[in-house]
Protein backbone atom coordinates (compact mmCIF):
# COMPACT_ATOMS: atom_id res chain seq x y z
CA UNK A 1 4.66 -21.76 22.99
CA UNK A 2 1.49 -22.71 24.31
CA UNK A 3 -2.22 -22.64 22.86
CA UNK A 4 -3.64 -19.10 22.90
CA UNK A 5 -7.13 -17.46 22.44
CA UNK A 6 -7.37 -14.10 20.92
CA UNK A 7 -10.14 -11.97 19.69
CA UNK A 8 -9.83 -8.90 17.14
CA UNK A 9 -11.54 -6.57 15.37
CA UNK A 10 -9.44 -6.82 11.79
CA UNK A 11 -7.44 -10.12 11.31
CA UNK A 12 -5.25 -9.35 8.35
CA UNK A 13 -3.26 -12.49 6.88
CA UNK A 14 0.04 -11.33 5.24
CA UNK A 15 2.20 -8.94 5.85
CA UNK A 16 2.93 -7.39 2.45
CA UNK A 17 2.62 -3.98 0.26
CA UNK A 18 -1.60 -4.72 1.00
CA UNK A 19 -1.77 -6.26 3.83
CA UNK A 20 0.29 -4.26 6.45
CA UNK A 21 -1.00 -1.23 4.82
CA UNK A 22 -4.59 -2.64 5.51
CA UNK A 23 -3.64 -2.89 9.31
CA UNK A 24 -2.07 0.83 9.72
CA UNK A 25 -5.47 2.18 8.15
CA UNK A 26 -7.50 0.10 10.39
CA UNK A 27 -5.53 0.85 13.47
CA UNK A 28 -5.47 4.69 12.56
CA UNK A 29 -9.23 4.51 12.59
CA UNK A 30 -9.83 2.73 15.88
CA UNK A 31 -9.97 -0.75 15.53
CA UNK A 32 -7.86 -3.68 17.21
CA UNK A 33 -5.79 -5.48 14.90
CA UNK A 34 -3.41 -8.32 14.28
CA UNK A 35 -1.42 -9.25 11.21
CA UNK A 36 -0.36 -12.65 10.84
CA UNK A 37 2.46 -13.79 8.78
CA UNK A 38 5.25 -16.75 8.47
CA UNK A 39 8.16 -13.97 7.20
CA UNK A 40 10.40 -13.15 9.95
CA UNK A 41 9.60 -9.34 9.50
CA UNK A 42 7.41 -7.72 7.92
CA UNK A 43 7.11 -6.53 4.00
CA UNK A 44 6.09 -9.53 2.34
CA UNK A 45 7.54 -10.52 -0.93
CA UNK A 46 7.92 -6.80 -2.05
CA UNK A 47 10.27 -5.94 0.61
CA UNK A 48 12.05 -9.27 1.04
CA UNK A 49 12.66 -10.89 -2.16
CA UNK A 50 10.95 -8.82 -4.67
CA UNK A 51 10.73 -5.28 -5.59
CA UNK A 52 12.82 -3.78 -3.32
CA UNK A 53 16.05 -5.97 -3.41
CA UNK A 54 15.85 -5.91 -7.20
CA UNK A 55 15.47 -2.34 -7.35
CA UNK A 56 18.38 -1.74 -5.46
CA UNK A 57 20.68 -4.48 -7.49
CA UNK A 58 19.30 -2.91 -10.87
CA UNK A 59 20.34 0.68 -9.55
CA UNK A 60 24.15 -1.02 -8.71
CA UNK A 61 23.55 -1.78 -12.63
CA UNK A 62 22.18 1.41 -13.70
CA UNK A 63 25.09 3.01 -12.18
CA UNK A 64 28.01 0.61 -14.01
CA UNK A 65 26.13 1.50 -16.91
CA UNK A 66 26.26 5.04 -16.46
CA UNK A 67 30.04 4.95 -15.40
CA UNK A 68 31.02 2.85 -18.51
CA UNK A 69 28.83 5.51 -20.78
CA UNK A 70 30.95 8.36 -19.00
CA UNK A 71 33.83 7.43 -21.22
CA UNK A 72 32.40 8.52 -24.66
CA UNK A 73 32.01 11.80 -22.76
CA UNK A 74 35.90 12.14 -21.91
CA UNK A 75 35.49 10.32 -18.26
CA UNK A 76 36.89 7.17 -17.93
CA UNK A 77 36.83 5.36 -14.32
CA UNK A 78 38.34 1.59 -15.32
CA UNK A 79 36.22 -1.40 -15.11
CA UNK A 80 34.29 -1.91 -11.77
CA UNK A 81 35.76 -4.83 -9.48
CA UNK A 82 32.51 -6.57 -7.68
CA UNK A 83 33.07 -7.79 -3.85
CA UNK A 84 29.41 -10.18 -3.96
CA UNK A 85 29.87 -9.79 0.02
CA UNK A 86 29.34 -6.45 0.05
CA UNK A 87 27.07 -6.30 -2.51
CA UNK A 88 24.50 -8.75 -0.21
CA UNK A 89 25.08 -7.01 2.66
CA UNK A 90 24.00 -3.80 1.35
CA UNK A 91 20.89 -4.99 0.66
CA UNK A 92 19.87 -7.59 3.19
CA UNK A 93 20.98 -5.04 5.73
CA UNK A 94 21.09 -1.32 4.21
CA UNK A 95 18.05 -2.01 2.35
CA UNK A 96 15.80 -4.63 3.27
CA UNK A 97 16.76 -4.76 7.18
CA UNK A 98 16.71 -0.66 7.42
CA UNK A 99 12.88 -0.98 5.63
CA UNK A 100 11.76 -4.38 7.89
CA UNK A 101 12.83 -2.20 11.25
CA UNK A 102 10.74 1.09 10.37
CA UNK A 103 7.57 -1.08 9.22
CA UNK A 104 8.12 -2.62 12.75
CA UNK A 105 7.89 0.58 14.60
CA UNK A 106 4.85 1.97 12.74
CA UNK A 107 3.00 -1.36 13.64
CA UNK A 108 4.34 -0.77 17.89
CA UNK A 109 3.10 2.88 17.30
CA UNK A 110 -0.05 1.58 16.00
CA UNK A 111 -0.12 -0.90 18.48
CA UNK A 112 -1.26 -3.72 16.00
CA UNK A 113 0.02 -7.08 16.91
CA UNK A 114 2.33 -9.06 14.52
CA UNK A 115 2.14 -12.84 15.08
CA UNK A 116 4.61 -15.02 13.27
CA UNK A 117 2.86 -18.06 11.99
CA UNK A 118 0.50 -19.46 9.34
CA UNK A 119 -3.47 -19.18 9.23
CA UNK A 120 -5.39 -21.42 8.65
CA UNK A 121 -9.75 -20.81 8.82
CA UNK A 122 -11.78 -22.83 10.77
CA UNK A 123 -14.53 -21.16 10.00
CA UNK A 124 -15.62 -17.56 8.78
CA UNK A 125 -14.67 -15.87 11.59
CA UNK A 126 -11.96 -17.91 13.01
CA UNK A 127 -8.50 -19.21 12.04
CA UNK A 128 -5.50 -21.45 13.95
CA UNK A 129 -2.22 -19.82 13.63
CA UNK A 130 1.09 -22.28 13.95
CA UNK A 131 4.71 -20.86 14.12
CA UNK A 132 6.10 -18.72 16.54
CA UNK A 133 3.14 -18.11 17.31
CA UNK A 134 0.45 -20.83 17.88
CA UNK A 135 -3.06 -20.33 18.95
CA UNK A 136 -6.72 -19.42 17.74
CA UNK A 137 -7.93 -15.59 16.80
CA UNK A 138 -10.82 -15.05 16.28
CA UNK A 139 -12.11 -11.73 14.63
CA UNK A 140 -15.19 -9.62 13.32
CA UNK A 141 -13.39 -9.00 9.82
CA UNK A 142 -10.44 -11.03 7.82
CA UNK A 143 -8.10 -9.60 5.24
CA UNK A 144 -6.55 -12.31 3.10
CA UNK A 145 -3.22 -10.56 2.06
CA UNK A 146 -0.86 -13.36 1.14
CA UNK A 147 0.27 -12.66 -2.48
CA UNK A 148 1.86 -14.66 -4.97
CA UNK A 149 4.96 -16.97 -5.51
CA UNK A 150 6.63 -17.65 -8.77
CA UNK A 151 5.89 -20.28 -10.86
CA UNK A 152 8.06 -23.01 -11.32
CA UNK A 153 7.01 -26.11 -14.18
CA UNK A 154 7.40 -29.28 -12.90
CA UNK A 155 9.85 -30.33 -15.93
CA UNK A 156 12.37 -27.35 -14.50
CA UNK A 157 11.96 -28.27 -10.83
CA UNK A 158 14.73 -30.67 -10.78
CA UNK A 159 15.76 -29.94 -7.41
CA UNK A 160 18.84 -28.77 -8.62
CA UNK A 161 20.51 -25.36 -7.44
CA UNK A 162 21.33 -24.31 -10.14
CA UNK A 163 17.97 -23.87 -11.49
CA UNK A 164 16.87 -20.42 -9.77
CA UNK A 165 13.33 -18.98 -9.76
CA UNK A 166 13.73 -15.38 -9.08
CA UNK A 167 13.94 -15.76 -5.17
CA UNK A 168 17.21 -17.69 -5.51
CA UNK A 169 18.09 -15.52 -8.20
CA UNK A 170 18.11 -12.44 -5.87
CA UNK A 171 20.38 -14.14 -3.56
CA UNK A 172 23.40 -13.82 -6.00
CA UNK A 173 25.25 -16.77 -4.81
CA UNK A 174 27.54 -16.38 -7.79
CA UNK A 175 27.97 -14.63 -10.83
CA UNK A 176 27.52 -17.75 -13.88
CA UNK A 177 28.96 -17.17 -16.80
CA UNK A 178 26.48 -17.94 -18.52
CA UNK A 179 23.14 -17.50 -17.77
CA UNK A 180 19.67 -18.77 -19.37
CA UNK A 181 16.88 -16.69 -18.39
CA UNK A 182 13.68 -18.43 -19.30
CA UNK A 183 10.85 -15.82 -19.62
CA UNK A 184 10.87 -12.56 -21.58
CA UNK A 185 8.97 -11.03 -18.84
CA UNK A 186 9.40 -7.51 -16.30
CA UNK A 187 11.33 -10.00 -13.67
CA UNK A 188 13.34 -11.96 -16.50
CA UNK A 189 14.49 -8.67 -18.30
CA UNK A 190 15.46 -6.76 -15.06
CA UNK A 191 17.39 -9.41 -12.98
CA UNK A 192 19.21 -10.58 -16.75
CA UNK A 193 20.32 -6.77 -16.87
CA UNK A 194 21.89 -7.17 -13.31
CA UNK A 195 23.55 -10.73 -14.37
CA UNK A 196 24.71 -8.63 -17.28
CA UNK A 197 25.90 -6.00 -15.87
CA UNK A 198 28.57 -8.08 -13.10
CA UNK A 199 28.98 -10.34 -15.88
CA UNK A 200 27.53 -12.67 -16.97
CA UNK A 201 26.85 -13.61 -20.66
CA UNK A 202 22.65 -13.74 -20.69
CA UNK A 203 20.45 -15.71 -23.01
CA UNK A 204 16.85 -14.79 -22.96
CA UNK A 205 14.11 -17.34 -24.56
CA UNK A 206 10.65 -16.23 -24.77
CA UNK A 207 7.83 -18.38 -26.07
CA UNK A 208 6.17 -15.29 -27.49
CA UNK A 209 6.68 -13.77 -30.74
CA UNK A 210 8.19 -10.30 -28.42
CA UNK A 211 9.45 -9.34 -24.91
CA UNK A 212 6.94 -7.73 -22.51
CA UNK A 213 3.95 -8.07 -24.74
CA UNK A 214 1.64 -6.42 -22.92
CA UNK A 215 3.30 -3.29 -23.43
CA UNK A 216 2.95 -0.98 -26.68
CA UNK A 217 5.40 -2.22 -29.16
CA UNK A 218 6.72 1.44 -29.98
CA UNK A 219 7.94 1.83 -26.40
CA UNK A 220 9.37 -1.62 -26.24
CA UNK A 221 11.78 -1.52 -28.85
CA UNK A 222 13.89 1.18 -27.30
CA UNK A 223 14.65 -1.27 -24.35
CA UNK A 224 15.18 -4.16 -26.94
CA UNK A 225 17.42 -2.19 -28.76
CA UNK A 226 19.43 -1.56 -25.26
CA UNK A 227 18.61 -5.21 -23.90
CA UNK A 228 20.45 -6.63 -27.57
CA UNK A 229 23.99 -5.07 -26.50
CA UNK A 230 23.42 -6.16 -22.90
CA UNK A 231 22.67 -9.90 -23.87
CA UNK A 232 24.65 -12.45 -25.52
CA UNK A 233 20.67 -13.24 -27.27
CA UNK A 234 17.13 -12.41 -26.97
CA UNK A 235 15.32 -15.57 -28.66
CA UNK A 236 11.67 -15.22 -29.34
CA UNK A 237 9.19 -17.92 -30.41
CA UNK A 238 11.26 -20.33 -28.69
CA UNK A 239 10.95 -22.92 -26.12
CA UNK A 240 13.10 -25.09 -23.42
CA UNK A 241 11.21 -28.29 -24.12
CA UNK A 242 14.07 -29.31 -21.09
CA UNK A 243 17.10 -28.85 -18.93
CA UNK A 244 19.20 -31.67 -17.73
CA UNK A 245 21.62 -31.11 -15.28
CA UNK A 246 25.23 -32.26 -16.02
CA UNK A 247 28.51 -31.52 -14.04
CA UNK A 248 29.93 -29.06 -16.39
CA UNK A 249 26.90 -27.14 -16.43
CA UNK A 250 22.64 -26.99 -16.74
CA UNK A 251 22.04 -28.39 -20.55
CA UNK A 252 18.97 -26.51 -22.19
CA UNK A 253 17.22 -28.22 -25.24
CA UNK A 254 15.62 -25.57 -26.97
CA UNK A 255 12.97 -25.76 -29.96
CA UNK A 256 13.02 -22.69 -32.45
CA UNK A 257 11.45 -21.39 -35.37
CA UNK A 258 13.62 -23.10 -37.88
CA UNK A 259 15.76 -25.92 -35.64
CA UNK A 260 16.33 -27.34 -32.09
CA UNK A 261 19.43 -26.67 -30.46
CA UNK A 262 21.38 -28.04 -27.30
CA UNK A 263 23.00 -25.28 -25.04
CA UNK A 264 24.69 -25.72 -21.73
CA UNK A 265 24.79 -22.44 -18.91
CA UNK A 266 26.09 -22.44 -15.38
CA UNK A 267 22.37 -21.06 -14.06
CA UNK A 268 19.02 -21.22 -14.83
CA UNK A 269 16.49 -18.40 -13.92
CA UNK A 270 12.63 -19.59 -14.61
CA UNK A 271 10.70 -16.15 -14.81
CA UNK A 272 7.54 -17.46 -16.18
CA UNK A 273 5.18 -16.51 -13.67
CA UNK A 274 3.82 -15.76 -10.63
CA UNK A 275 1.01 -18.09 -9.07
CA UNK A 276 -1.86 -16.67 -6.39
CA UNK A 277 -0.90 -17.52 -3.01
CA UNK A 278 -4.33 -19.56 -1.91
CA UNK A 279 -3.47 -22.45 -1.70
CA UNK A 280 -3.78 -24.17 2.26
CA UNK A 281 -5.44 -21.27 3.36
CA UNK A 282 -8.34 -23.77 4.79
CA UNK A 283 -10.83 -21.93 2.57
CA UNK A 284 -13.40 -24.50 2.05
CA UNK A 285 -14.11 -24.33 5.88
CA UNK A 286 -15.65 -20.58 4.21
CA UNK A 287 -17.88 -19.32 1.93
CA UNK A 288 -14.83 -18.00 0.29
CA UNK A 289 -14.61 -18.97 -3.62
CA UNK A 290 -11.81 -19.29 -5.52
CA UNK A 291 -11.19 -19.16 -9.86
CA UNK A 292 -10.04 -21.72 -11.83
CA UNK A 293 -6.27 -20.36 -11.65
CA UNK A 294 -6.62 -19.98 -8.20
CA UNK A 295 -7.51 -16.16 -7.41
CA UNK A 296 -9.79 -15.42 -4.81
CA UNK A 297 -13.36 -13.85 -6.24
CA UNK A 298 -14.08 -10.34 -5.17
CA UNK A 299 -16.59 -7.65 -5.47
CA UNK A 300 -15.88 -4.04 -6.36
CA UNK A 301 -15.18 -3.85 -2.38
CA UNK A 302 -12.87 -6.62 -2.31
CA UNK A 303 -15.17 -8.16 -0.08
CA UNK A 304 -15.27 -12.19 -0.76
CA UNK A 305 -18.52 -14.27 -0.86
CA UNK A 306 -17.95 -14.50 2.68
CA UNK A 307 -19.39 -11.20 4.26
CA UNK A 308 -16.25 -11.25 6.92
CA UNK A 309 -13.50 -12.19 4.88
CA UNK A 310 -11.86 -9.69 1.75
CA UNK A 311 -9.08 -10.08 -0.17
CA UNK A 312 -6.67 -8.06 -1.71
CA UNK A 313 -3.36 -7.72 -3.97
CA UNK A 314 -1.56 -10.41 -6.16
CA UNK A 315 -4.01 -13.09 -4.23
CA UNK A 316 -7.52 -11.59 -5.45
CA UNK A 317 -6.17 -11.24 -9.54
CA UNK A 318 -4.00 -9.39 -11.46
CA UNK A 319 -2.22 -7.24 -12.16
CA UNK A 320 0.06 -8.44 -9.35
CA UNK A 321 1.34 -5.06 -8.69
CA UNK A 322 2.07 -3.89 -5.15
CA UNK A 323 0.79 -0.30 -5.74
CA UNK A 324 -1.85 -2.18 -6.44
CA UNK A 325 -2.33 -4.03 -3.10
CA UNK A 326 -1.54 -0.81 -1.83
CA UNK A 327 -4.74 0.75 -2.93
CA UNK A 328 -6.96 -2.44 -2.96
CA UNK A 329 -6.25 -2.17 0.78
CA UNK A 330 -8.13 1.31 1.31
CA UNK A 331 -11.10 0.29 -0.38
CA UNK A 332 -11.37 -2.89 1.81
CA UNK A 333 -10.58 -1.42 4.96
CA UNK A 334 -13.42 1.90 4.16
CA UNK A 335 -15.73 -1.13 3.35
CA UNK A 336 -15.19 -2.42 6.56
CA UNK A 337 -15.74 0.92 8.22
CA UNK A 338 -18.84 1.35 6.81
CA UNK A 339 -17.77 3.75 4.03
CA UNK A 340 -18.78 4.07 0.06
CA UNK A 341 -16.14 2.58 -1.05
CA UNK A 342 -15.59 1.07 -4.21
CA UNK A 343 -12.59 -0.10 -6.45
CA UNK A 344 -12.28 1.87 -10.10
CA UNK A 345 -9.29 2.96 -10.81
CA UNK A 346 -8.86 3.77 -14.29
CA UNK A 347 -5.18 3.40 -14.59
CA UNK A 348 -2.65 1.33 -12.79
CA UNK A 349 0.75 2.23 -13.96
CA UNK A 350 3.16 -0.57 -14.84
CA UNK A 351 6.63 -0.04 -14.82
CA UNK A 352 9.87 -2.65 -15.68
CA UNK A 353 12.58 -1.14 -14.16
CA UNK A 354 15.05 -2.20 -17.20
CA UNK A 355 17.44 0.72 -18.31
CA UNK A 356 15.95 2.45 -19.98
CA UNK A 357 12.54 1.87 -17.92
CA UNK A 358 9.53 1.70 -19.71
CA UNK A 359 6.08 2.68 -18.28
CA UNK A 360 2.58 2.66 -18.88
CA UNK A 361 -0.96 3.46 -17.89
CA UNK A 362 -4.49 3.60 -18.91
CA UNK A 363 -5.53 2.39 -22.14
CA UNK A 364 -2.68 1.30 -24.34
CA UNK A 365 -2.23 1.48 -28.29
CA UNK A 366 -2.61 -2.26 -28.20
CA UNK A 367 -5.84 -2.52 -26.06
CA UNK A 368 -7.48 0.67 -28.44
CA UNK A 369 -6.93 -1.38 -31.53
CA UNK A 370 -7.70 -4.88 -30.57
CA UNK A 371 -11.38 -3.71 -28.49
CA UNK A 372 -11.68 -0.90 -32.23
CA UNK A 373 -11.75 1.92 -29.87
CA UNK A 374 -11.46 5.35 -31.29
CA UNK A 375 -8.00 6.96 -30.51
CA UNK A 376 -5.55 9.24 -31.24
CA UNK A 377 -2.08 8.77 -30.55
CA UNK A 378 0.93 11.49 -30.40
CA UNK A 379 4.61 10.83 -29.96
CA UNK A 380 7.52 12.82 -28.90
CA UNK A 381 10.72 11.66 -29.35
CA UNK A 382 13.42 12.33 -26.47
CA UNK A 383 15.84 13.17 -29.59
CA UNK A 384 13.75 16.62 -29.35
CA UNK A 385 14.42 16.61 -25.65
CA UNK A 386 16.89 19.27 -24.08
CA UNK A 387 17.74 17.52 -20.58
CA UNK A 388 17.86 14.11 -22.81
CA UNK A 389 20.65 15.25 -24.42
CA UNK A 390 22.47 16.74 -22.03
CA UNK A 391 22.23 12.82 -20.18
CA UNK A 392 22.99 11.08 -23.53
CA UNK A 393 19.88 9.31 -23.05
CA UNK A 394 17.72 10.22 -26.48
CA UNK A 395 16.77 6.50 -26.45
CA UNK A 396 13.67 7.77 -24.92
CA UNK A 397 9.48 7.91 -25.98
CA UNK A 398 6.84 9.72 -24.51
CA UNK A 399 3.27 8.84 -26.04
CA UNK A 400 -0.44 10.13 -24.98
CA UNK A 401 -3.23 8.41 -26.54
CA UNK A 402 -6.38 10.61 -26.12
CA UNK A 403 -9.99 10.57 -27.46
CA UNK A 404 -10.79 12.23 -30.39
CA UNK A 405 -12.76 15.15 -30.47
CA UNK A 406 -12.70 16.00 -26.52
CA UNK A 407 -9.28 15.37 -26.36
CA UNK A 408 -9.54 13.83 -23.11
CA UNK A 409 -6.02 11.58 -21.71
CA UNK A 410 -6.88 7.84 -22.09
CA UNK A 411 -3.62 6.47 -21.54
CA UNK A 412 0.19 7.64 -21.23
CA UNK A 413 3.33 5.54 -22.48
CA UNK A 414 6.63 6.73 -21.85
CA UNK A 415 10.43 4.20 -22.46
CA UNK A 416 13.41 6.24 -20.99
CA UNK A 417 15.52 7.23 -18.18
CA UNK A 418 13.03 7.78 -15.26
CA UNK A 419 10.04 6.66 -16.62
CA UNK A 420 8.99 4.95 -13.45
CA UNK A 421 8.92 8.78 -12.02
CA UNK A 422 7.24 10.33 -14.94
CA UNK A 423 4.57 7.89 -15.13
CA UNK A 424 3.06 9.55 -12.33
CA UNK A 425 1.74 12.34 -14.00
CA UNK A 426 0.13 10.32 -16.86
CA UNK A 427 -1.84 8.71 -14.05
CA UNK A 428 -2.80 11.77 -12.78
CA UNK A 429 -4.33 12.77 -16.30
CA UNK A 430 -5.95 9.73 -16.82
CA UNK A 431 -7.64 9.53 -13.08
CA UNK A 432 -9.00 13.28 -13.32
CA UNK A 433 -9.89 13.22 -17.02
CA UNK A 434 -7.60 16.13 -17.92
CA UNK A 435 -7.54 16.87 -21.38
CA UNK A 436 -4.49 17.67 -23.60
CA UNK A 437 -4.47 21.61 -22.83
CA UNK A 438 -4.42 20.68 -19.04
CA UNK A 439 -1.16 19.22 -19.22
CA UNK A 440 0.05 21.84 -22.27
CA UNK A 441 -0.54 24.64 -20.21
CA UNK A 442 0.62 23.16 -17.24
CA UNK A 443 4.13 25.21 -16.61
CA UNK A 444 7.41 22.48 -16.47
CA UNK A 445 9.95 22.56 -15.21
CA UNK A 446 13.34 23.23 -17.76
CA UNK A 447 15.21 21.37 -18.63
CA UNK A 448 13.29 18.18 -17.49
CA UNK A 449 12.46 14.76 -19.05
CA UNK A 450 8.71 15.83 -17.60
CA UNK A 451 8.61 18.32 -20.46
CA UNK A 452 8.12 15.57 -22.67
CA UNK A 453 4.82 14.90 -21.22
CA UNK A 454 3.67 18.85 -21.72
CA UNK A 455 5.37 18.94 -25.02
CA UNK A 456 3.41 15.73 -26.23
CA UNK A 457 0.49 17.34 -25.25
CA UNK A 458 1.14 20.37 -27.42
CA UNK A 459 1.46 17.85 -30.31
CA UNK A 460 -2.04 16.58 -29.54
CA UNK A 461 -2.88 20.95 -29.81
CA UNK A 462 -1.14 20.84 -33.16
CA UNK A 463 2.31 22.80 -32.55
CA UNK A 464 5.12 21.57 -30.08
CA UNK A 465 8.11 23.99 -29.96
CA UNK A 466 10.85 21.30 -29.80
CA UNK A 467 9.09 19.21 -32.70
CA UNK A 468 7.52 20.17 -35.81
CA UNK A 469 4.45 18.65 -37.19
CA UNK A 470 3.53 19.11 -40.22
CA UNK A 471 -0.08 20.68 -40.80
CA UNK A 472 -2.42 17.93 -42.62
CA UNK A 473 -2.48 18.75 -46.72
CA UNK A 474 -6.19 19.34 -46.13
CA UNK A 475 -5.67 21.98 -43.23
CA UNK A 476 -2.96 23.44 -45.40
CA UNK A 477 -5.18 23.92 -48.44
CA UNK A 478 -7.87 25.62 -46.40
């Protein structure tokens, strides 16, 4: 195609969970925009090879965990035969195809322009686009929107197949037999669950002492517990010092605690990391800086050093969360417009989408004792909980962690069935500073797992009516 010239108001450069979000607000307030992106359709990472895909492969795994659970109940359905055709179809095409085509029609309603290519900056308020596409735009306002990929040491990239990062992972191009998963991580657990369930016989080694340690300890080891009988191994403070590729198979030379060992597994995943996605952006022709990892430096705006260029999701620092991007994209886009806008949240829920899921938001158990802030913490168990038990799934935690005194939410924990969904609520409570009674006398649903959250609440009052609590020998004496 030949050279082109174009001029708009809002260039936005990625076409993920941030970025086309970005363009939609823009475009539903007036302005001309354009997204650029090298991705055949829209969606990003998220949509393509991330989130979405492995949401849909971990509910395929969900459900052959379900069906195999049936049988201690008196329902037996055989063992599930797998058809790996079918399986991709449904979600290149049911799934990520279906998605791709309606994100396409909201950006032909909006009329903003999708060019299929990669940016480059000139300068600060122009870049060259070659693909597709291949021309110059220049523009008022720039959006850098181009996410993350994962991270992949040079002593695993050995060019060999076998060796997945979680891309080729997603692809499911077989299912090994056995399968290392190198990272003890939210992307290592939940595509090792999926291997497990069609099959395969999964090894997890994490450096760390723990899995997911980021996350409360308490809610963890529900999902260990789960993740044990699912996996052949979970190996903690362990390393692959390195893999050598053989014909019968990918030999792993791990270092332990006590002794190194020599394994050998059909696959490799590498689910150490994610990386920032600013790299070849041409952002030394700008005033745009970047951290020593690689993150692009923002203000409370998301507004760069460069007055016309912003930045937003996995790109401009973690969490890489695409909720996140999500909301970092209003902020930039009402910054643009001319609008008080400012990024504070005070909780971003994170959820691993293991079975059982585990979720969390606002100050955690961990963060309270490690920065000696003053806390209170409440549990209630799912063994108390009515529509638990009629799921079999008392595996489950719920846990507020509120300021003493005022009572006031500071965080929400919660490792069960559903969490992902329930979460919700506990961001709620920490965003409008509702205190304990709000969500006690907040009528729930019966019988829901959202009782839990009310019931918790109660605890934090001093009487739940599924759980007793003992009254403190103090209080008793009075």
């Amino acid at each position: 195609m030949a050279e082109a010239d174009r001029q708009t108001q809002l260039l936005v450069i990625g076409a993920g969970p941030g970025g086309y979000p970005a363009a939609f607000l823009a475009a539903d307030h007036g302005l001309k925009v354009a997204i650029v992106d090298s991705d055949p359709q829209p969606g990003g990472v998220c949509l393509n090879r991330g989130c979405i895909p492995s949401k849909a492969l971990l509910h395929v795994a969900k459900l052959i965990h379900e069906v195999r659970l049936m049988a201690s109940h008196g329902v037996e359905f055989g063992e599930p035969r797998f058809d790996l055709s079918k399986l991709r179809q449904f979600v290149q095409k049911s799934v990520i195809a279906k998605m791709g085509s309606g994100i396409v029609q909201l950006m032909r309603s909006r009329k903003v322009e999708y060019l299929k290519g990669t940016a480059t900056f000139e300068d600060s308020q122009t870049v060259s686009v070659r693909g597709t596409w291949n021309g110059r735009i220049h523009f008022d306002h720039a959006i850098i929107a181009t996410g993350s990929v994962p991270v992949m040491p040079k002593p695993f990239a050995l060019g060999d197949p076998r060796i997945m990062d979680s891309t080729a992972a997603l692809e499911l191009a077989d299912i090994p037999a056995r399968l290392l998963v190198i990272g003890g991580g939210y992307i290592g657990l939940e595509l090792g669950q999926v291997y497990a369930a069609l099959g395969s016989k999964v090894t997890v080694v994490e450096a760390l002492e723990g899995i997911l340690m980021t996350a409360d300890r308490d809610l963890v080891k529900p999902l260990e517990d789960r993740l044990k009988q699912d996996f052949v191994a979970i190996r903690v403070n362990t390393k692959v010092t390195r893999l050598v590729p053989t014909p019968d198979g990918i030999v792993a030379e791990l270092q332990g605690p006590d002794q190194a060992t020599r394994e050998t597994f059909d696959r490799v995943l590498v689910a150490v990391g994610r990386r920032p996605n600013s790299v070849g952006l041409g952002l030394d022709k700008t005033q745009v800086e970047v951290d020593e990892r690689g993150f692009i430096r923002v203000d409370q705006q998301r507004r760069t050093r460069d007055r016309h260029i912003f930045a937003i999701g996995d790109v401009a620092g973690e969490p890489g969360l695409a909720h996140k991007a999500t909301a970092e994209a209003k902020v930039a886009v009402e910054a643009i417009l001319g609008e008080p806008a400012e990024w504070s949240p005070r909780a971003i829920p994170a959820v691993v989408f293991t079975d059982p899921e585990l979720a969390w938001c606002g100050l955690t158990e961990r963060e309270a004792r490690e920065h000696n802030i003053s806390a209170e913490v409440v549990k209630f168990p799912w063994a108390a909980s009515g529509r638990a038990t009629t799921l079999g799934r008392n595996d489950g935690l719920t846990k507020l962690i509120v300021e003493p005194g005022t009572q006031r939410v500071l965080g929400v924990g919660i490792v069960g069935a559903g969490a992902g969904e329930l979460i919700a609520e506990g961001v709620l409570a920490v965003e409008m500073s509702a205190v304990a009674r709000d969500l006690a006398d907040s009528i729930h649903p019966h019988p829901t797992l959202s009782e839990t959250l009310m019931e918790g609440a109660e605890l934090v009052l001093g009487s739940a009516t599924h759980l007793y609590k003992p009254k403190r020998k103090e209080a008793a004496e009075k």
